[in-house]
Protein backbone atom coordinates (compact mmCIF):
# COMPACT_ATOMS: atom_id res chain seq x y z
CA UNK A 1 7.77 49.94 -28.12
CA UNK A 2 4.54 49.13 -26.59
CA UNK A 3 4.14 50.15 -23.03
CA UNK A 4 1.46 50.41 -20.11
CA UNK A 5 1.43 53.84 -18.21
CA UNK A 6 0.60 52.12 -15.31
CA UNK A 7 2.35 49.24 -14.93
CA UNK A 8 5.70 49.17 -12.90
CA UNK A 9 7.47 47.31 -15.06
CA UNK A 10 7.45 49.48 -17.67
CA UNK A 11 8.07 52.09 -15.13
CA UNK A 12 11.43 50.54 -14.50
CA UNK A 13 12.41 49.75 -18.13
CA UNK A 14 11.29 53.80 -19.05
CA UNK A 15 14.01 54.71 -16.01
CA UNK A 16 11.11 56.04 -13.95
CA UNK A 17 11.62 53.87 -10.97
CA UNK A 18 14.79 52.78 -9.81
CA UNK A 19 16.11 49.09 -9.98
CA UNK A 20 19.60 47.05 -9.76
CA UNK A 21 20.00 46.42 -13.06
CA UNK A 22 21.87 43.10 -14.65
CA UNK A 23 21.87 42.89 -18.03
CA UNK A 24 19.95 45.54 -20.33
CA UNK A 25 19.61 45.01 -24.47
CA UNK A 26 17.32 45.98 -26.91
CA UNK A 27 14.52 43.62 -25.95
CA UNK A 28 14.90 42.74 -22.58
CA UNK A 29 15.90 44.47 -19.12
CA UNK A 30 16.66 42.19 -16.49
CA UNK A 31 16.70 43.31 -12.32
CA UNK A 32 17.40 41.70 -8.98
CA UNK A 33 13.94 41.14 -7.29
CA UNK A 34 13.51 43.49 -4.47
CA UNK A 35 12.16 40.75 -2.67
CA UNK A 36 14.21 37.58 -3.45
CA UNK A 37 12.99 34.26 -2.67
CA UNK A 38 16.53 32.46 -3.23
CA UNK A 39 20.16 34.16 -2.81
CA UNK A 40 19.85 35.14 -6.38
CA UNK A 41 17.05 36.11 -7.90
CA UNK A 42 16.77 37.95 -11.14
CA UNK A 43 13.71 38.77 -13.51
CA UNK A 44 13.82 39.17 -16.71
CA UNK A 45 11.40 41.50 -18.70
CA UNK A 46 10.61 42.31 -22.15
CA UNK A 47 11.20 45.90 -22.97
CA UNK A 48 8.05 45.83 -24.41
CA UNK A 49 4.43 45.46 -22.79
CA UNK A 50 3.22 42.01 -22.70
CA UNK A 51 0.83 41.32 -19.65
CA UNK A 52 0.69 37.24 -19.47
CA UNK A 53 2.78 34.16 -20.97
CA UNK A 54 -0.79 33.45 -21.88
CA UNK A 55 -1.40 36.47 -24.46
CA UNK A 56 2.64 35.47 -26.33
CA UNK A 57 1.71 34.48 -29.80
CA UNK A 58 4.27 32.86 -32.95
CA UNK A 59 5.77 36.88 -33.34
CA UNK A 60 6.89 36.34 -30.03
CA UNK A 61 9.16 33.27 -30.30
CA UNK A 62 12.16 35.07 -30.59
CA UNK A 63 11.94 37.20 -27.56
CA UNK A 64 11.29 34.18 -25.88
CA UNK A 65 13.75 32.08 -26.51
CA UNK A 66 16.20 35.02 -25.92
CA UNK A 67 14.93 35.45 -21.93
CA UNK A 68 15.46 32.24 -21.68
CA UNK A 69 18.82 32.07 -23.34
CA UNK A 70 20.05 34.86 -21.36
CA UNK A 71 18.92 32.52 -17.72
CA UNK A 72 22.39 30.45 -17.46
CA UNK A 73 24.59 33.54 -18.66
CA UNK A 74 23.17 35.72 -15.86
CA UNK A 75 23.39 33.09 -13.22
CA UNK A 76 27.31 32.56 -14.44
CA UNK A 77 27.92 36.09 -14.15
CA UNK A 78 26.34 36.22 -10.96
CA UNK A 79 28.42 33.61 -9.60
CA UNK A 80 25.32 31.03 -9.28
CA UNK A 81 27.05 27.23 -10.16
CA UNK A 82 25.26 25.09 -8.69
CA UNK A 83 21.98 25.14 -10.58
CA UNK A 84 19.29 27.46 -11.20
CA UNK A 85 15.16 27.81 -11.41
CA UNK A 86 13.25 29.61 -13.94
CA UNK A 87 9.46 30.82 -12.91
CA UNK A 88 7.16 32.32 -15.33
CA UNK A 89 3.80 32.54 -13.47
CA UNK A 90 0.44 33.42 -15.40
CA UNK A 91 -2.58 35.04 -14.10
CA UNK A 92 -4.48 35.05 -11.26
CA UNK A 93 -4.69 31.16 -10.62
CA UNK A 94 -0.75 30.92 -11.66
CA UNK A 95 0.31 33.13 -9.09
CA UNK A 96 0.88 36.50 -11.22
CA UNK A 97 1.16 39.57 -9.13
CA UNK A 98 2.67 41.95 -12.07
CA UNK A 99 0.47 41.99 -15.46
CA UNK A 100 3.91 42.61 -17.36
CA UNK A 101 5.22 39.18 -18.40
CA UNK A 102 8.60 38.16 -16.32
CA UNK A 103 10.77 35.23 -15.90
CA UNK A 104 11.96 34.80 -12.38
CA UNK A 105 15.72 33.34 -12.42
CA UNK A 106 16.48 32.02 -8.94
CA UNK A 107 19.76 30.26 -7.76
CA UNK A 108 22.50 30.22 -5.17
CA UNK A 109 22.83 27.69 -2.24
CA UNK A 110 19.25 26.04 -0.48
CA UNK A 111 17.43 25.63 1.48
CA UNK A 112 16.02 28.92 0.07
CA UNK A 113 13.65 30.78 1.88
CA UNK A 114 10.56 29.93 -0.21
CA UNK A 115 9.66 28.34 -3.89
């Protein structure tokens, strides 16, 4: 699986830095957000190293229509009814602060705090 030494993401899927794991398969890993914008809020990663939405190409279809698949399952199983947001930002301009594509999964009861 493709990976970046230095980026944190694939820190966390390697089991180098801690995180509160949800949901783990072959492709994806999916965490709580250490700093959660919403009650819940989730992100899902591919396992392997892709830095933007904008560098997915046709091989990656599958993987992601599978994070976004796996959005209303987690937010069941998390308890999250009442609707839910899904965030992918990309680059600099899109408001990207990790260069290891994620999908943020937010839900829970508003006013949240921000988004």
């Amino acid at each position: 699986m493709n990976a970046d030494p230095n980026c944190i993401f694939c820190k966390i899927v390697a089991g180098q830095i801690p995180s509160k794991k949800v949901h783990e398969d072959e492709l994806v890993l999916a965490f709580h957000d250490i700093h959660p914008w919403a009650p819940v809020h989730v992100l899902v990663i591919p396992k392997q190293h892709i830095a933007t939405l904008a560098d997915v190409g046709p091989e990656h279809s599958a993987l992601l229509g599978h994070m976004l698949g796996l959005a209303p399952r987690l937010m069941r199983e998390l308890g999250v009814d009442n609707g839910f947001r899904t965030v992918i930002n990309t680059g600099r301009d899109g408001g990207q602060e990790v260069y290891h594509l994620h999908m943020h999964v937010m839900g829970g009861p508003r006013p949240w705090a921000r988004g």
